[in-house]
N, C-alpha and C. Protein backbone atom coordinates (compact mmCIF):
# COMPACT_ATOMS: atom_id res chain seq x y z
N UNK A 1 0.86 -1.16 0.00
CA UNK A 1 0.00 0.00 0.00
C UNK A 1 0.91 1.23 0.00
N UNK A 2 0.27 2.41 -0.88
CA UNK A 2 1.52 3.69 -0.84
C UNK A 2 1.46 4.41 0.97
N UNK A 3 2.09 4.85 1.05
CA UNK A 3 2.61 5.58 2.10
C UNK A 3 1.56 6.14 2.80
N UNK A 4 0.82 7.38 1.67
CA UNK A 4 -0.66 8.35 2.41
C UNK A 4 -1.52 7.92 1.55
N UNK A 5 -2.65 7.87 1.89
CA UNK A 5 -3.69 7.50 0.98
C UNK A 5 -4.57 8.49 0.89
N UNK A 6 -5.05 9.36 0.24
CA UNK A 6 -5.94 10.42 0.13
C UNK A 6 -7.36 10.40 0.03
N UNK A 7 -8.30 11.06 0.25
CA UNK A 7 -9.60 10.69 -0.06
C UNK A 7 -10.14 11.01 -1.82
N UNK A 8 -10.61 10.05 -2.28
CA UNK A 8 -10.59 9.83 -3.79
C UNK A 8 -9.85 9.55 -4.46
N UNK A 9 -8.64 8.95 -3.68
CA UNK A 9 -8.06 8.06 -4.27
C UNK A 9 -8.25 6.69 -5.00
N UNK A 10 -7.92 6.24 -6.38
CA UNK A 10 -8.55 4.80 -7.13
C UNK A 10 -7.42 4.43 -7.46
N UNK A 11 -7.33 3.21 -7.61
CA UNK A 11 -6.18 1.86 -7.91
C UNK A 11 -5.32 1.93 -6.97
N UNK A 12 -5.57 1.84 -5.88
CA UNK A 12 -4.53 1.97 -4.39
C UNK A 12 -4.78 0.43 -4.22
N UNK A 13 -3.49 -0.29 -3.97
CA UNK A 13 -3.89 -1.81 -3.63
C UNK A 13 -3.51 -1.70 -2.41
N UNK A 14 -4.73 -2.84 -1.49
CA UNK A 14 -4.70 -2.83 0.00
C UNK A 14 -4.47 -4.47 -0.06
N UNK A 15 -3.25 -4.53 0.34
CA UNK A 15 -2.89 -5.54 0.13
C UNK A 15 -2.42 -6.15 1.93
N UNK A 16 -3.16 -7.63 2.10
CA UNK A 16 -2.84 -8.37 3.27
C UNK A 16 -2.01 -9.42 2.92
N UNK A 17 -1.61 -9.64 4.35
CA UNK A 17 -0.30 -11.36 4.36
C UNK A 17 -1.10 -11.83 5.11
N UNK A 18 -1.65 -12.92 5.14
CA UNK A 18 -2.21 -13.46 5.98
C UNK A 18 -1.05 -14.64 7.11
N UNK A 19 -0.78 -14.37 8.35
CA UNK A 19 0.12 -15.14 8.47
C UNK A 19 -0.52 -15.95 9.65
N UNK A 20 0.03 -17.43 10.20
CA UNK A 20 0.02 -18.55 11.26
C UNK A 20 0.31 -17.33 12.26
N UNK A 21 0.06 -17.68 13.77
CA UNK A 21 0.76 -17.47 14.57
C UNK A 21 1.78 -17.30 15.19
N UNK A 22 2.87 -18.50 14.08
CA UNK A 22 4.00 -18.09 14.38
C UNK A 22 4.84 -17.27 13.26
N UNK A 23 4.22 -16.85 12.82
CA UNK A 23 4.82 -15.58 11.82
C UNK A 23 4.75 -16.41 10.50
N UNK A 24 4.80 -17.87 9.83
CA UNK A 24 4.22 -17.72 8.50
C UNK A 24 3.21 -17.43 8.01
N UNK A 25 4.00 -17.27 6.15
CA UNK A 25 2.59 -17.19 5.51
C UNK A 25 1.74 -18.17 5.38
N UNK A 26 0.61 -18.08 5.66
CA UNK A 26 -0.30 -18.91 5.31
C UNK A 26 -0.68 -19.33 3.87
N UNK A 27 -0.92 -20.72 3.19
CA UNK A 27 -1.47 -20.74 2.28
C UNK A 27 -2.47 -20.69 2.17
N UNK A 28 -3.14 -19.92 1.25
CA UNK A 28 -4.57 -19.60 0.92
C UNK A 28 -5.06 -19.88 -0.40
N UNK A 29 -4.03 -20.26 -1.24
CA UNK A 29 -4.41 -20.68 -2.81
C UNK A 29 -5.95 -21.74 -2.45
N UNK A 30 -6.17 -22.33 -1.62
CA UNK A 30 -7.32 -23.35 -2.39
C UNK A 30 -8.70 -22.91 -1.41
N UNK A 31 -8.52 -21.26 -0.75
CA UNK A 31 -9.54 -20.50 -0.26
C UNK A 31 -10.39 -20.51 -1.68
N UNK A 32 -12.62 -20.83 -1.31
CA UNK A 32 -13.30 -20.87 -2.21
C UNK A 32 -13.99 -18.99 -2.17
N UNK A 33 -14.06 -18.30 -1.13
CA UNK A 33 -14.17 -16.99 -0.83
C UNK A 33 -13.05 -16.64 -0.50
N UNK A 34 -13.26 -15.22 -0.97
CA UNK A 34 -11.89 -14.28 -0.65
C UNK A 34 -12.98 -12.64 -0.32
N UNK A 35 -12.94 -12.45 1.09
CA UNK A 35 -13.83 -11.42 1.02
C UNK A 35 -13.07 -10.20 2.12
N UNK A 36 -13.26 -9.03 1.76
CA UNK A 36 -12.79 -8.22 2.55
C UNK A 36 -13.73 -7.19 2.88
N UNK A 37 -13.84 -7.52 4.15
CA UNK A 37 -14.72 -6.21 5.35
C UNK A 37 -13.92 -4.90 5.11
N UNK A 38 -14.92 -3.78 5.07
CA UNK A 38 -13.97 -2.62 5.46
C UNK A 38 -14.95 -1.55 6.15
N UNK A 39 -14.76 -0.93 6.81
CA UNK A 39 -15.37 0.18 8.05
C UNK A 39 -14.84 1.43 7.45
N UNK A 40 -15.76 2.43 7.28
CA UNK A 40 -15.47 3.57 6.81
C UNK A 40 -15.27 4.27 8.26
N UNK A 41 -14.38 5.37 8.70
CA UNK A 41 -14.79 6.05 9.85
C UNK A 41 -16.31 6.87 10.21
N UNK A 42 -16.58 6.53 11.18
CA UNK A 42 -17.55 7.12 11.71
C UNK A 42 -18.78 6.76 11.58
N UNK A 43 -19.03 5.41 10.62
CA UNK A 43 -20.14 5.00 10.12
C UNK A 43 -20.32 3.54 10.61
N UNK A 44 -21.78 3.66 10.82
CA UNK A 44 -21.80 1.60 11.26
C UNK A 44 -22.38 0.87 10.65
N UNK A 45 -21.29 -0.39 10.73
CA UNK A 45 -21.88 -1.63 9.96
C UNK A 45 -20.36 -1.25 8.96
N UNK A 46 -20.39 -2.54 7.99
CA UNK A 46 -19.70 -2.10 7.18
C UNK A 46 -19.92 -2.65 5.80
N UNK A 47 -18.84 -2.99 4.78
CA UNK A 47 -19.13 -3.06 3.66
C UNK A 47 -18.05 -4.35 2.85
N UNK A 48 -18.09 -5.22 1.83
CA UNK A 48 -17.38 -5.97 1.56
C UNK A 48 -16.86 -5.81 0.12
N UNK A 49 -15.44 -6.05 0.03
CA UNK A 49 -14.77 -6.08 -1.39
C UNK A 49 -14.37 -7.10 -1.77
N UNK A 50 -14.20 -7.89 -2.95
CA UNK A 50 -13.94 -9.42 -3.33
C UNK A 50 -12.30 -9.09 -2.95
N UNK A 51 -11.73 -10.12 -2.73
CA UNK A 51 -9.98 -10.13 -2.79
C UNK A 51 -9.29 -10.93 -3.86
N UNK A 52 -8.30 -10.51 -4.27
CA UNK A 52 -7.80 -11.55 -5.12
C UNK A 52 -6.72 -12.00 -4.52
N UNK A 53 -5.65 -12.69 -5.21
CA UNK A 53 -4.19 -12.87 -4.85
C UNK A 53 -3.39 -12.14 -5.70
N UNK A 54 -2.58 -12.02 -4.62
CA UNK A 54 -1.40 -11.05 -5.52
C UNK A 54 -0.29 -11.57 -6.08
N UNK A 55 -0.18 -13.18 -5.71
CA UNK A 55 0.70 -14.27 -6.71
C UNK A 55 -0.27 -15.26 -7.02
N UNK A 56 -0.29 -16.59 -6.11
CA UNK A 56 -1.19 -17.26 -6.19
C UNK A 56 -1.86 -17.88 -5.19
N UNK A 57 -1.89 -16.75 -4.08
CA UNK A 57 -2.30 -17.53 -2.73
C UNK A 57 -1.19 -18.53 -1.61
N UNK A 58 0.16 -18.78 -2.22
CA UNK A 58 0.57 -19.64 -1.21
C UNK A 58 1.40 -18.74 -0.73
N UNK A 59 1.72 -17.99 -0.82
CA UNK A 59 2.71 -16.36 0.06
C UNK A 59 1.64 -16.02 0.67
N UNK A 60 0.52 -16.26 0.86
CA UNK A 60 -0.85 -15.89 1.86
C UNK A 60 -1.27 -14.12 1.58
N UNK A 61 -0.70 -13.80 0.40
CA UNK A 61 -1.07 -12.18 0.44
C UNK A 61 -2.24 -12.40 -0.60
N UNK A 62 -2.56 -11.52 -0.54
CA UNK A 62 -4.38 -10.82 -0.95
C UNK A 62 -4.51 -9.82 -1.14
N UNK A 63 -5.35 -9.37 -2.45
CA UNK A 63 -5.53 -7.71 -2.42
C UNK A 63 -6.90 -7.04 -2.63
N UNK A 64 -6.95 -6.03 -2.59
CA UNK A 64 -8.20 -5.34 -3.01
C UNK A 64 -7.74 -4.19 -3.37
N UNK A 65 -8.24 -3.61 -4.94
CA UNK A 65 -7.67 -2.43 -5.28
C UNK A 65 -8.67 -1.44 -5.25
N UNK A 66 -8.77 -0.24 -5.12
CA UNK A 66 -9.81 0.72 -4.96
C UNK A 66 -10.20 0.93 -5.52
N UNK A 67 -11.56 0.99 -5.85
CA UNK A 67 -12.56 1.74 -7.42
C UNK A 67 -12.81 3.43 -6.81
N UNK A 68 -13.59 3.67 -7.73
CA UNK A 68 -13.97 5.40 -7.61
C UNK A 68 -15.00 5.04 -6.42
N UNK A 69 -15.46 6.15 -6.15
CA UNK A 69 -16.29 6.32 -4.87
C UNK A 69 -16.02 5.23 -3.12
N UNK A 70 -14.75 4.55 -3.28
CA UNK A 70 -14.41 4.12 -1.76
C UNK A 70 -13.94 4.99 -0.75
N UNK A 71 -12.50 5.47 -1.60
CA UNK A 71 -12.21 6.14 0.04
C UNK A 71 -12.84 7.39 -0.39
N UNK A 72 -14.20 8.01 0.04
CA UNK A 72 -14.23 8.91 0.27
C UNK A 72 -14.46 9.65 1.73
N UNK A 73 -14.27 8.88 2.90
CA UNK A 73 -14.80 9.50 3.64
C UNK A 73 -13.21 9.54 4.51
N UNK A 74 -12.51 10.69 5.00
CA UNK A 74 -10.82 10.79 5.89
C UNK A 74 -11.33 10.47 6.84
N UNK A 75 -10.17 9.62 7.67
CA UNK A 75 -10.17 9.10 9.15
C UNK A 75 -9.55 7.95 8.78
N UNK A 76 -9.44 6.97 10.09
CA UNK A 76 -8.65 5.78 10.03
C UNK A 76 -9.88 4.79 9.73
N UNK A 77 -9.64 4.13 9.28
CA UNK A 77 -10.73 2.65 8.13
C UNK A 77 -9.79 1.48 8.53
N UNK A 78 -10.82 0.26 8.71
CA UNK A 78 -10.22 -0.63 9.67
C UNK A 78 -11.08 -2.00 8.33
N UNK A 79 -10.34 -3.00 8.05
CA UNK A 79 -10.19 -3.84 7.63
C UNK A 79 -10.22 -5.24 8.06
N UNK A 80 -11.00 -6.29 7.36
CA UNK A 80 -10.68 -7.64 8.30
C UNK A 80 -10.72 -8.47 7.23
N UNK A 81 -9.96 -9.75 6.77
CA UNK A 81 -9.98 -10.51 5.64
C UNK A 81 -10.94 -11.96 6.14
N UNK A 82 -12.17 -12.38 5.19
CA UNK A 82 -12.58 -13.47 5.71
C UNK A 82 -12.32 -14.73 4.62
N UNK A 83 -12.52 -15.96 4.69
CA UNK A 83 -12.00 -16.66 3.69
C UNK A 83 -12.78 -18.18 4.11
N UNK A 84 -13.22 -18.49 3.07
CA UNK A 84 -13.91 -20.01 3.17
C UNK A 84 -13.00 -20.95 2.25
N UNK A 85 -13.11 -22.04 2.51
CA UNK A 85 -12.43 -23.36 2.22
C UNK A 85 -13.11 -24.56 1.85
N UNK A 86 -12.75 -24.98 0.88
CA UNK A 86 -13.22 -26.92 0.79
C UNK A 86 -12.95 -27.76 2.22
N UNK A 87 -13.99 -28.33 2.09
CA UNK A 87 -14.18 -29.18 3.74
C UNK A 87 -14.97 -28.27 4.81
N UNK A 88 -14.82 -27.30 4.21
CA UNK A 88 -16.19 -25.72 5.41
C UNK A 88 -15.20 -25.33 6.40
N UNK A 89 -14.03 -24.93 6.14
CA UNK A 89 -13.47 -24.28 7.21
C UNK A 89 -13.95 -22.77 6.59
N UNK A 90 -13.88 -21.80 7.67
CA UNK A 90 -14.54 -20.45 7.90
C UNK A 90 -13.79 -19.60 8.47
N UNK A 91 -13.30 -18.83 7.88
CA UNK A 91 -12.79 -17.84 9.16
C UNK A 91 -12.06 -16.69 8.87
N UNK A 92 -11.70 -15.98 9.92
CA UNK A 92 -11.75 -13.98 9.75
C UNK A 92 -9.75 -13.56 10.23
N UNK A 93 -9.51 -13.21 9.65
CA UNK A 93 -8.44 -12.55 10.12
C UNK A 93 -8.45 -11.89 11.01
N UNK A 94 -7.27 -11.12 11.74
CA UNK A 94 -7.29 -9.76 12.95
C UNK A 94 -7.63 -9.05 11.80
N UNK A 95 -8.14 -7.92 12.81
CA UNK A 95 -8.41 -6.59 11.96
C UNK A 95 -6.77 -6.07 11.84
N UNK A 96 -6.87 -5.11 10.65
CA UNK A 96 -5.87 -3.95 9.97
C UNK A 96 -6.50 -2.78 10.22
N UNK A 97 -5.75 -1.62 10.09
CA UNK A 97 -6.20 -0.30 10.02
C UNK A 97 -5.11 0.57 8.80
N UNK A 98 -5.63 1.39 8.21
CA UNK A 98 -5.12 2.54 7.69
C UNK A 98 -5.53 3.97 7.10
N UNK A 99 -4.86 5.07 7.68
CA UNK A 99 -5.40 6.21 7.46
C UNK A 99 -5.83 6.90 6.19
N UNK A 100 -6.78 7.27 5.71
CA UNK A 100 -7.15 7.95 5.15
C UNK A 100 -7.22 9.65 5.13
N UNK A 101 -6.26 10.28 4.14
CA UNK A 101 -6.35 12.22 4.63
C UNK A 101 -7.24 12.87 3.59
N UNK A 102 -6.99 13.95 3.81
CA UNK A 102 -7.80 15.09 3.02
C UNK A 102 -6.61 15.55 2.43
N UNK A 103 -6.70 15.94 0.33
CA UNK A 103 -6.07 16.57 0.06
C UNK A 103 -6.01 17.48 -0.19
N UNK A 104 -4.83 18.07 -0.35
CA UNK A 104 -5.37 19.53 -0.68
C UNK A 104 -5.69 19.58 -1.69
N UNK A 105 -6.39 21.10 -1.41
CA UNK A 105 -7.65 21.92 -2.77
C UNK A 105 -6.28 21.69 -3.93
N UNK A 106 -7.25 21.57 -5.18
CA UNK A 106 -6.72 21.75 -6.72
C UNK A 106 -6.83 23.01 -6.88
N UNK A 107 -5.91 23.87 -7.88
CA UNK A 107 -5.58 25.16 -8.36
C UNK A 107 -6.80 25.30 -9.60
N UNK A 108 -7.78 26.28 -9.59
CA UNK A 108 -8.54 26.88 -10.67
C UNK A 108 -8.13 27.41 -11.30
């Protein structure tokens, strides 16, 4: 992910590692959902983005890239990756967070 992320910002990849407990990556290549929660500040409930992989799932990273109208609202936005499996395993990552700013005004 770049450094600051601005509000109206598009094609920003929010990219997760999903790792074990003891610090590996997890494989996730033969996850049948790839879904990502995200919390706008200040608002409740939240909202979901499909994920892809950013190789092929066995480095356990995942992404979601931004379309028009996401980040529009500044503050910190909090993230959680969920993921289903063959055989029905289920389950949610820790949450992430990252800030969202206001940019400055454009010149008329």
């Amino acid at each position: 992910m770049k450094e600051n992320i601005y509000t109206g910002d598009v094609g920003i990849d929010i990219i997760l590692t999903v790792t074990s407990p003891s610090g590996e990556a997890m494989d996730l290549s033969s996850a049948t959902k790839k879904i990502l929660h995200m919390n706008r500040p200040g608002v409740n409930g939240h909202f979901d983005k499909t994920l892809s992989f950013v190789t092929d799932g066995t480095d356990g990273k995942v992404k979601y890239t931004t379309e028009s109208g996401i980040l529009n609202l500044p503050g910190s936005w909090h993230v959680q990756a969920y993921f289903e499996f063959p055989g029905g395993q289920k389950w949610h990552t820790g949450m992430a967070h990252f800030h969202v700013y206001v940019p400055l005004p454009e010149e008329n």
